[in-house]
N, C-alpha and C. Protein backbone atom coordinates (compact mmCIF):
# COMPACT_ATOMS: atom_id res chain seq x y z
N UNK A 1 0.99 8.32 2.79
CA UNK A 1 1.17 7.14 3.59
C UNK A 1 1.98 6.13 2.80
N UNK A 2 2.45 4.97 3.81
CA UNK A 2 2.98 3.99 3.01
C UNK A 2 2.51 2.77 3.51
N UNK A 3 2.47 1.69 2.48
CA UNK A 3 1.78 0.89 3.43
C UNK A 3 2.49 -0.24 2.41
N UNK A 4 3.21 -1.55 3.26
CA UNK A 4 3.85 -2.42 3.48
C UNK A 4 3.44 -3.36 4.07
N UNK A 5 3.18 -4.51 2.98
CA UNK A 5 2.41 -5.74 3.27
C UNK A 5 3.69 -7.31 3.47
N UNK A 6 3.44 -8.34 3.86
CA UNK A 6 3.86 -9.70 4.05
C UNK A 6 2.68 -10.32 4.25
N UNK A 7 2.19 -11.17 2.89
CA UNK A 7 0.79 -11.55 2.94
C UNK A 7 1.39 -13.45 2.34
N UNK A 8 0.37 -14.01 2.70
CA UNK A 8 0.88 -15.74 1.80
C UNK A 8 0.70 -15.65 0.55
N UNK A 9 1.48 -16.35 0.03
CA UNK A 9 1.93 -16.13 -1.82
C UNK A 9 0.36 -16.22 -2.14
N UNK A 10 -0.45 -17.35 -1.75
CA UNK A 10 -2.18 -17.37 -2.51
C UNK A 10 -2.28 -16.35 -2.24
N UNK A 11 -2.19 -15.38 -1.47
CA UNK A 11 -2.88 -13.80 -1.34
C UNK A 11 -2.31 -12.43 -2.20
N UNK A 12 -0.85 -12.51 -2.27
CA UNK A 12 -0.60 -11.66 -2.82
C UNK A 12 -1.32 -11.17 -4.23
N UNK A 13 -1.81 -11.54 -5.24
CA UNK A 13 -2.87 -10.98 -6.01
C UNK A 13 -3.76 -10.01 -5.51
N UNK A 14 -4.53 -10.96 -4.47
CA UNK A 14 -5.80 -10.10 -4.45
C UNK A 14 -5.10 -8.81 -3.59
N UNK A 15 -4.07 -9.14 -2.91
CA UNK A 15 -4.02 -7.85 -1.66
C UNK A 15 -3.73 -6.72 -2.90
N UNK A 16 -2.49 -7.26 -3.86
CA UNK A 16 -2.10 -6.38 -4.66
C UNK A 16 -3.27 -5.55 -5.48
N UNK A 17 -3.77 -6.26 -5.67
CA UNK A 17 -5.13 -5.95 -6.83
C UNK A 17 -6.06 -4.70 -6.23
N UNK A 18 -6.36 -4.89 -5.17
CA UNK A 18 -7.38 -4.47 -4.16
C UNK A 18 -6.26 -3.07 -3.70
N UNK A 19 -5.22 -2.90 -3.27
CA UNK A 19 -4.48 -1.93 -2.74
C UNK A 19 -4.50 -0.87 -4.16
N UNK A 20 -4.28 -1.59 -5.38
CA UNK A 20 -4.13 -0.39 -6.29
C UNK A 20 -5.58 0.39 -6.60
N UNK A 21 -6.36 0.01 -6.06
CA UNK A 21 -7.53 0.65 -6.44
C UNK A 21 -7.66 1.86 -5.61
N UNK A 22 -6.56 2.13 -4.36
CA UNK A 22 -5.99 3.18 -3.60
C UNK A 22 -4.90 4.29 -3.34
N UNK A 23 -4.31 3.06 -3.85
CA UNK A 23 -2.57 3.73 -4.02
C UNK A 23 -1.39 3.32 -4.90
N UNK A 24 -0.52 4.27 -5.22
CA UNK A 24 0.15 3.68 -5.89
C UNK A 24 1.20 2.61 -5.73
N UNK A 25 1.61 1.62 -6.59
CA UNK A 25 2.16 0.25 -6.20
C UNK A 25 3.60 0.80 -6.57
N UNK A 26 4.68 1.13 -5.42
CA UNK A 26 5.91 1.17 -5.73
C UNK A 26 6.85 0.07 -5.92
N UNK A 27 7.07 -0.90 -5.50
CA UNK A 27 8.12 -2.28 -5.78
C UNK A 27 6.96 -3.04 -4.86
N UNK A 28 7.24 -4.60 -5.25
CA UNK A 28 6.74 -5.90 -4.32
C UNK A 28 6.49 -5.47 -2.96
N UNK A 29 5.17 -5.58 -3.05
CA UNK A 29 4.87 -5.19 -1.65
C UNK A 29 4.47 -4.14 -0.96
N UNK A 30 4.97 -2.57 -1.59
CA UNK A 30 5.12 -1.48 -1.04
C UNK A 30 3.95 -0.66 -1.98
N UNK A 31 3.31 0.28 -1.16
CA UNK A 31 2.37 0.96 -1.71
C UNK A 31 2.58 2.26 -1.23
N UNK A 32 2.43 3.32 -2.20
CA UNK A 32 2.51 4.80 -1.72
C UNK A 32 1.05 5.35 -2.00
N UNK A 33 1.04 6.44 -1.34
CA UNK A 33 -0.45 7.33 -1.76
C UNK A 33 -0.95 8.12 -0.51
N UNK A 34 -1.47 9.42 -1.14
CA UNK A 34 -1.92 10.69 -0.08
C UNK A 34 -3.58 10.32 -0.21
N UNK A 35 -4.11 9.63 0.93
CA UNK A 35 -5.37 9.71 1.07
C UNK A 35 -6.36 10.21 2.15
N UNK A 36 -7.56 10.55 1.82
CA UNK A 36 -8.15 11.12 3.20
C UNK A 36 -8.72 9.82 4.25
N UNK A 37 -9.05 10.65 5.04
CA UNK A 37 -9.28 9.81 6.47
C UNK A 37 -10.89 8.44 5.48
N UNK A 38 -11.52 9.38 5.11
CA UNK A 38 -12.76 8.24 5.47
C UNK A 38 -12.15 6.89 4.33
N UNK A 39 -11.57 7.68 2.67
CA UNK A 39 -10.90 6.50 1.94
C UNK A 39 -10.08 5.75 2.83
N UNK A 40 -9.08 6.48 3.73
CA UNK A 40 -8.07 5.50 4.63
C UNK A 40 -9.19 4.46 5.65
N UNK A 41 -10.31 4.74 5.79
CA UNK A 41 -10.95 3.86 7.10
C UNK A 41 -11.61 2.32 6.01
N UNK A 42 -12.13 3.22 4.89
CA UNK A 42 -12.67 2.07 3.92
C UNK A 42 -11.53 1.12 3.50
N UNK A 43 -10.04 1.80 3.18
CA UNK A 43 -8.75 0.71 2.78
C UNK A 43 -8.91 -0.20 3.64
N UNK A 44 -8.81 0.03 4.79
CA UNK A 44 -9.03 -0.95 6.19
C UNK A 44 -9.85 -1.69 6.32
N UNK A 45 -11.17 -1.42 6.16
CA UNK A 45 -11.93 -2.41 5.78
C UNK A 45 -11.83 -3.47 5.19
N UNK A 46 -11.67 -2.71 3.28
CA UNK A 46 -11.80 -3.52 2.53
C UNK A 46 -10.76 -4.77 2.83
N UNK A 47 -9.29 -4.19 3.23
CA UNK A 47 -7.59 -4.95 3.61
C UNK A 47 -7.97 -6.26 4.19
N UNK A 48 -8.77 -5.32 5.12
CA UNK A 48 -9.09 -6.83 6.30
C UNK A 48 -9.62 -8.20 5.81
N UNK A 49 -10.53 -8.17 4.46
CA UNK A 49 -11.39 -8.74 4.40
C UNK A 49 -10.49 -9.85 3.18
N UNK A 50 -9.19 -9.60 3.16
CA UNK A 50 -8.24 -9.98 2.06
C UNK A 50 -6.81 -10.69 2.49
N UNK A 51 -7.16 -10.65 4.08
CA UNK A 51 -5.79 -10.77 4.81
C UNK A 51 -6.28 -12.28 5.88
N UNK A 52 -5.31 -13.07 6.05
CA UNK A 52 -5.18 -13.94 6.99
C UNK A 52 -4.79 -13.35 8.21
N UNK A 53 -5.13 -12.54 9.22
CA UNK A 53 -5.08 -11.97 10.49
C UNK A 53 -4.03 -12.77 11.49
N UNK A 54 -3.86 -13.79 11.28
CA UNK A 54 -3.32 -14.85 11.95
C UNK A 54 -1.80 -15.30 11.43
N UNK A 55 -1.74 -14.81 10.06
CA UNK A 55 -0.62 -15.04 9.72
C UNK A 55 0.13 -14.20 8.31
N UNK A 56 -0.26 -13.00 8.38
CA UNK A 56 -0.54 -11.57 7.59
C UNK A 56 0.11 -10.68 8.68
N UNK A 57 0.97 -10.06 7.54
CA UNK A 57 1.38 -9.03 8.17
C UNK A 57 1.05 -7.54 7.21
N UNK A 58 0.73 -6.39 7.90
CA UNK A 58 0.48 -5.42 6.91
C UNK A 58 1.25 -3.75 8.27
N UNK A 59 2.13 -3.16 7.49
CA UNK A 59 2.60 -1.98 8.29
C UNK A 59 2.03 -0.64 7.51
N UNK A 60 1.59 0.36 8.49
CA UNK A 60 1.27 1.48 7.53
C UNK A 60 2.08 2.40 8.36
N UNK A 61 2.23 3.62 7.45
CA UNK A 61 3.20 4.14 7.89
C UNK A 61 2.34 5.97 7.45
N UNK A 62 1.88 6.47 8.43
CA UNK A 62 0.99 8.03 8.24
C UNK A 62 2.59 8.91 8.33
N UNK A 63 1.92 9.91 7.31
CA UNK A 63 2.47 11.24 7.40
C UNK A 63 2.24 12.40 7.22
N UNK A 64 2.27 12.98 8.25
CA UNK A 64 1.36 13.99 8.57
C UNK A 64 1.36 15.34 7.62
N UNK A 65 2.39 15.53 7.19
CA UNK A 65 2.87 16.78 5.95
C UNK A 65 4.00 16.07 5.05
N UNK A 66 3.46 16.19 4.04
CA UNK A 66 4.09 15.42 2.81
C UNK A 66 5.67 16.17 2.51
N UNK A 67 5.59 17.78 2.82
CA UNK A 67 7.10 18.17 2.64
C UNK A 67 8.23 17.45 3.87
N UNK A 68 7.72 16.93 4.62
CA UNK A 68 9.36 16.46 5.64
C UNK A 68 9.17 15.31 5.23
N UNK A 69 9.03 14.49 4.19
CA UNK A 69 9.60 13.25 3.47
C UNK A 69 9.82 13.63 2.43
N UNK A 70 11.15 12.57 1.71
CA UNK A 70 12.08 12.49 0.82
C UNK A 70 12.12 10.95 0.10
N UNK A 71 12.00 11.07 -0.64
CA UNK A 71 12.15 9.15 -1.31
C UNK A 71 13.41 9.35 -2.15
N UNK A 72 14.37 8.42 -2.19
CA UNK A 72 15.84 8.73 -3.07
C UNK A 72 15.75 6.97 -3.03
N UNK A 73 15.54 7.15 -4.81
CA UNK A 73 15.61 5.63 -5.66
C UNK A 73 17.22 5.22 -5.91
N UNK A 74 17.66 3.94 -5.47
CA UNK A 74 19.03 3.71 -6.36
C UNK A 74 18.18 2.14 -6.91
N UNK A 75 17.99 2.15 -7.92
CA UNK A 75 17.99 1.01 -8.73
C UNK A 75 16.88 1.50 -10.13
N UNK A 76 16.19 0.38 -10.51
CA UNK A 76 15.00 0.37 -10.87
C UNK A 76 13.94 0.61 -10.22
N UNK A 77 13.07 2.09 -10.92
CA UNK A 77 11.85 1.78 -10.65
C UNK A 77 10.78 1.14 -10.57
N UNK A 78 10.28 0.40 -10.02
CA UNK A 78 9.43 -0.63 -10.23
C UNK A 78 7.70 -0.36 -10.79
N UNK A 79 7.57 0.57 -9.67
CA UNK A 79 5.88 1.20 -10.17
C UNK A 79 6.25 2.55 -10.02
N UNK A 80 5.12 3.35 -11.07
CA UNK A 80 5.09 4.19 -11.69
C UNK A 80 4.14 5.07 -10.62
N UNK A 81 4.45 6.26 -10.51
CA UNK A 81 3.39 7.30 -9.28
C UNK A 81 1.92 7.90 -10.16
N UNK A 82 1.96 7.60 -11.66
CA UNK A 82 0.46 8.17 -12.42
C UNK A 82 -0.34 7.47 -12.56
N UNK A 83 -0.41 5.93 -11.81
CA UNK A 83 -1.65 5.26 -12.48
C UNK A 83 -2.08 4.39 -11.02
N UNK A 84 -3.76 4.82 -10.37
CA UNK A 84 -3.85 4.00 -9.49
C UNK A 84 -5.67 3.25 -10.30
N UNK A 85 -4.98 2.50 -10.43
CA UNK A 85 -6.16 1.69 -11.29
C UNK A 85 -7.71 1.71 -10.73
């Protein structure tokens, strides 16, 4: 999955903080990671409880078989795929 946040600057910490304990943190904002259904229902939970609903934005993005995606970096890597804290 990918999951792509627009949260208010006071929030970005905790969302960040709280997401790596799931997935991995690719650049500002963007999170990668293969998780199962019940961890994916608890992310949701926990997300919710970290987000202004009203003025928070959060996109996830499922995929159903990991071979028909491709990621192709041109710059700096930002986060690293071995460490989800």
């Amino acid at each position: 999955m990918i999951l792509v946040y627009d949260v208010k600057t006071e929030r970005v910490n905790k969302v960040n903080k709280y997401l790596r304990q799931y997935l991995y943190w690719r650049q500002n904002s963007v999170f990668e990671g293969e998780i199962n259904k019940n961890t994916f229902n608890r992310l949701l939970t926990g997300l919710k409880k970290h987000l202004d609903l009203n003025a928070d934005s959060v996109l996830i993005y499922t995929i159903p078989e990991k071979k028909r995606i491709n990621s192709i970096l041109i710059g700096v890597e930002k986060g690293r795929m071995d460490t989800v804290l």
